[in-house]
Protein backbone atom coordinates (compact mmCIF):
# COMPACT_ATOMS: atom_id res chain seq x y z
CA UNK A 1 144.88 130.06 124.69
CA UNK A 2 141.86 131.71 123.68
CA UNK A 3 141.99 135.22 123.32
CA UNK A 4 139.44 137.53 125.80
CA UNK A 5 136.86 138.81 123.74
CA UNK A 6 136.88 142.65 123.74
CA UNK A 7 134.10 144.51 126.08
CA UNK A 8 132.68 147.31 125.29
CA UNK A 9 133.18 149.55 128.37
CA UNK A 10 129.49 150.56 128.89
CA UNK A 11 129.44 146.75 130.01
CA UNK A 12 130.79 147.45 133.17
CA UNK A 13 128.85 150.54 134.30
CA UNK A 14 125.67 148.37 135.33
CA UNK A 15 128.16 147.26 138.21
CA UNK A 16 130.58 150.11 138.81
CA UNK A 17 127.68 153.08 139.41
CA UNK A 18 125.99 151.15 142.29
CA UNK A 19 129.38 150.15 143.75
CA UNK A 20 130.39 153.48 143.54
CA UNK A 21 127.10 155.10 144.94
CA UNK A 22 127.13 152.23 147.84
CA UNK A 23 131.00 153.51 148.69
CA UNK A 24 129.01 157.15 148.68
CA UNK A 25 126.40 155.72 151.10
CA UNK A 26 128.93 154.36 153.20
CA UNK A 27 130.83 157.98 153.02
CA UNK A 28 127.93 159.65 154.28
CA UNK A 29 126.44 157.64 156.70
CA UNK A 30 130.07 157.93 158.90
CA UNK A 31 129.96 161.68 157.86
CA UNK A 32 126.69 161.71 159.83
CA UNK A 33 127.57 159.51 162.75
CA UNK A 34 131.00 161.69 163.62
CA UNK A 35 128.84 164.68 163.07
CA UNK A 36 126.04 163.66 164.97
CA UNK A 37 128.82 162.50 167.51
CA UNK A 38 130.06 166.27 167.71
CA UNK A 39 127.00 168.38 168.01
CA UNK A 40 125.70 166.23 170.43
CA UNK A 41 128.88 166.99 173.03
CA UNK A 42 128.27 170.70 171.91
CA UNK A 43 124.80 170.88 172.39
CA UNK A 44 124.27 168.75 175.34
CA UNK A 45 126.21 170.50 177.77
CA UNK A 46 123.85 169.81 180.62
CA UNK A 47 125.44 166.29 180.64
CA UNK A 48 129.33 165.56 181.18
CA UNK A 49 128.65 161.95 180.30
CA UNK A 50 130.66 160.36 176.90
CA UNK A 51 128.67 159.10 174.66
CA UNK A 52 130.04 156.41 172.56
CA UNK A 53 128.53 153.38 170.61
CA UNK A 54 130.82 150.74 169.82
CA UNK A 55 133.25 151.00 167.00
CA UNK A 56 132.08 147.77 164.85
CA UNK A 57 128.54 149.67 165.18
CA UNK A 58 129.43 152.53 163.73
CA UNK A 59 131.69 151.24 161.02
CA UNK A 60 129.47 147.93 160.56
CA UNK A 61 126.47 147.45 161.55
CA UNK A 62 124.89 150.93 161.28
CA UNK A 63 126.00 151.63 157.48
CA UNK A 64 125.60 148.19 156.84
CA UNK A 65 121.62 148.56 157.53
CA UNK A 66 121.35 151.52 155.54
CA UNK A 67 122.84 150.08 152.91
CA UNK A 68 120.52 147.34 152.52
CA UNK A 69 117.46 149.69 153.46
CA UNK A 70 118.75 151.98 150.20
CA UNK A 71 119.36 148.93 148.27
CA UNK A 72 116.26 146.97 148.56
CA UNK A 73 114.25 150.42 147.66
CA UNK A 74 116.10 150.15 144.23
CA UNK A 75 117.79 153.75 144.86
CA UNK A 76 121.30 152.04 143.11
CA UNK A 77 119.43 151.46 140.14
CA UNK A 78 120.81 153.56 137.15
CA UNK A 79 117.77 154.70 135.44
CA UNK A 80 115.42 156.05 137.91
CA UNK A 81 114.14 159.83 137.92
CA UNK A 82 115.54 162.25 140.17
CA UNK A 83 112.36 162.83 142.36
CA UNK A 84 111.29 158.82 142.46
CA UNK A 85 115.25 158.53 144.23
CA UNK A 86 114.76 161.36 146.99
CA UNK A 87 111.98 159.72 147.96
CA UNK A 88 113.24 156.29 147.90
CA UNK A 89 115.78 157.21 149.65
CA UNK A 90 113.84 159.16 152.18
CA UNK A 91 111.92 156.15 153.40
CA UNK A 92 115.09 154.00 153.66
CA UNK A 93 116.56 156.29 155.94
CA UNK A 94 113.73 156.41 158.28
CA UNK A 95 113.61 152.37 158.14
CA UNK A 96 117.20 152.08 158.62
CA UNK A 97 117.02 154.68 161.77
CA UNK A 98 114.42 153.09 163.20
CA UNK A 99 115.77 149.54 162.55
CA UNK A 100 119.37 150.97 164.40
CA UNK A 101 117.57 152.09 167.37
CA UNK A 102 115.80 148.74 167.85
CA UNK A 103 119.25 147.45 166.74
CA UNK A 104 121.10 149.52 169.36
CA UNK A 105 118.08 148.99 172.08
CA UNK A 106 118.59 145.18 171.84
CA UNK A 107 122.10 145.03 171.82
CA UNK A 108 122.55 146.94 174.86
CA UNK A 109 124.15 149.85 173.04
CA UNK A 110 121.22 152.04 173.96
CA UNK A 111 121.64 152.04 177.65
CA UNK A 112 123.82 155.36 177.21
CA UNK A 113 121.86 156.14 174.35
CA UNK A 114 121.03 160.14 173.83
CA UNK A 115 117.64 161.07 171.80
CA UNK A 116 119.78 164.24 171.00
CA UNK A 117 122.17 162.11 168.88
CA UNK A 118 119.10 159.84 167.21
CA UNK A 119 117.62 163.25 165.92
CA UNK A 120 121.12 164.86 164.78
CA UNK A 121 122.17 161.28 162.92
CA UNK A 122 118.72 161.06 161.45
CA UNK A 123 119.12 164.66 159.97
CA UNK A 124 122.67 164.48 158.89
CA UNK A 125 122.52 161.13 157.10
CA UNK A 126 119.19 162.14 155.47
CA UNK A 127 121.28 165.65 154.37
CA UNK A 128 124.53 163.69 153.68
CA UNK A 129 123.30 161.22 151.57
CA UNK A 130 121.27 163.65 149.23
CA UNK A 131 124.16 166.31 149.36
CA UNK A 132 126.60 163.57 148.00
CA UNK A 133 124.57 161.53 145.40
CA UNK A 134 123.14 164.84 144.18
CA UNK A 135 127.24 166.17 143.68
CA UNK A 136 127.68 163.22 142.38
CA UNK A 137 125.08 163.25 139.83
CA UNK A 138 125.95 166.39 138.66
CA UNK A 139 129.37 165.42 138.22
CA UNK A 140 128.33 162.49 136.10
CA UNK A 141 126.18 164.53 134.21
CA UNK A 142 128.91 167.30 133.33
CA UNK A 143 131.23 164.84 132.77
CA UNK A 144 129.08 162.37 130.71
CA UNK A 145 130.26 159.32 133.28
CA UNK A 146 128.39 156.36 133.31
CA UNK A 147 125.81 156.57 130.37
CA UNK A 148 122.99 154.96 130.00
CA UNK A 149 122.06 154.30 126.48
CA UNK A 150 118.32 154.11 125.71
CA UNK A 151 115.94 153.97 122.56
CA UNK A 152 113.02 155.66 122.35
CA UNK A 153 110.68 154.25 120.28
CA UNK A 154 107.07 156.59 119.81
CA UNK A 155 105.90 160.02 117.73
CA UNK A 156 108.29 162.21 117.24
CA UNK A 157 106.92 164.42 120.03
CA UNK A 158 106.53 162.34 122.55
CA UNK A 159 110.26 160.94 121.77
CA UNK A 160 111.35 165.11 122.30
CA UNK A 161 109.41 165.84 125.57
CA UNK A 162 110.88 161.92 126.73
CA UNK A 163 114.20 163.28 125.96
CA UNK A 164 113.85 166.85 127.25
CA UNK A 165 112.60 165.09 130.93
CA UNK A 166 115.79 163.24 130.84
CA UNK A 167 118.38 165.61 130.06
CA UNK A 168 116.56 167.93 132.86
CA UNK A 169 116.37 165.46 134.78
CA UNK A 170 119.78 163.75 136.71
CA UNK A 171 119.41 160.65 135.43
CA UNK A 172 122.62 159.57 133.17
CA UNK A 173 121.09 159.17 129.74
CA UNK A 174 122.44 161.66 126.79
CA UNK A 175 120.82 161.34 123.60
CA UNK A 176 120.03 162.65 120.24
CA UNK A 177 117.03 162.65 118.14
């Protein structure tokens, strides 16, 4: 039997970090719903009526499209600026609301649907998802989790005000001159 060849661990962060920012997503986009859920009974109180949207909608389908809204806008990519991410993730939230209310319009979900709870969600997963990827950030950054290594190749200033962005910057790369 041939023995396994030994892997450097840094080998495995290009697949861990977006696994563990998708899991993140996922966190926040139920944080939002149940919170959305909740305001909406307290602030509606005009209306008696329970709203409710199907369980395999709000575990599934719902996360599910914001999910693939913040994954094909690259925001699980490791090396990406702060500022490019908030607003990647920005526009993938408003695509994946409006794709869920389409999605909850022609599934028939909508029929008890409350504008009050489309405007809380939108909010809350917009706030959730920044408030948790920007905690978690900082935690990888303190920490020194999931590093990047990069080479700079240029002047020697240009390779110092490179470096300075970055270690401003929440992006995971470390480095030394």
């Amino acid at each position: 039997m041939k023995p396994v060849p030994h892997v450097r661990q840094e080998q495995y962060h290009r697949y861990l970090l977006p696994v563990f920012f998708v899991l993140l997503d996922y966190i926040a986009i139920l944080l939002a719903e149940e919170a959305a859920f909740g305001l909406r009974e307290v602030l509606d109180l005009l209306e008696h009526g329970k709203y409710a949207i199907a369980s395999s909608y709000v575990y599934i389908w719902i996360p599910l499209l914001f999910i693939l809204f913040l994954g094909h806008s690259r925001t699980y990519k490791q090396m990406q600026p702060i500022l490019e991410t908030v607003r990647e993730i920005f526009y993938s939230v408003v695509y994946g609301l409006i794709t869920c209310i389409l999605l909850l319009y022609f599934a028939q979900e909508s029929l008890s649907a409350s504008r009050l709870y489309v405007v809380l969600f939108g909010v809350l997963v917009l706030f959730n998802i920044y408030v948790l990827r920007y905690a978690a950030r900082k935690l990888m950054k303190v920490y020194n989790l999931f590093p990047e290594p990069i080479i700079l190749i240029g002047g020697q200033k240009t390779a110092e005000a490179v470096l300075r962005y970055f270690e401003n910057d929440l992006a995971e790369c470390k480095g030394d001159l």
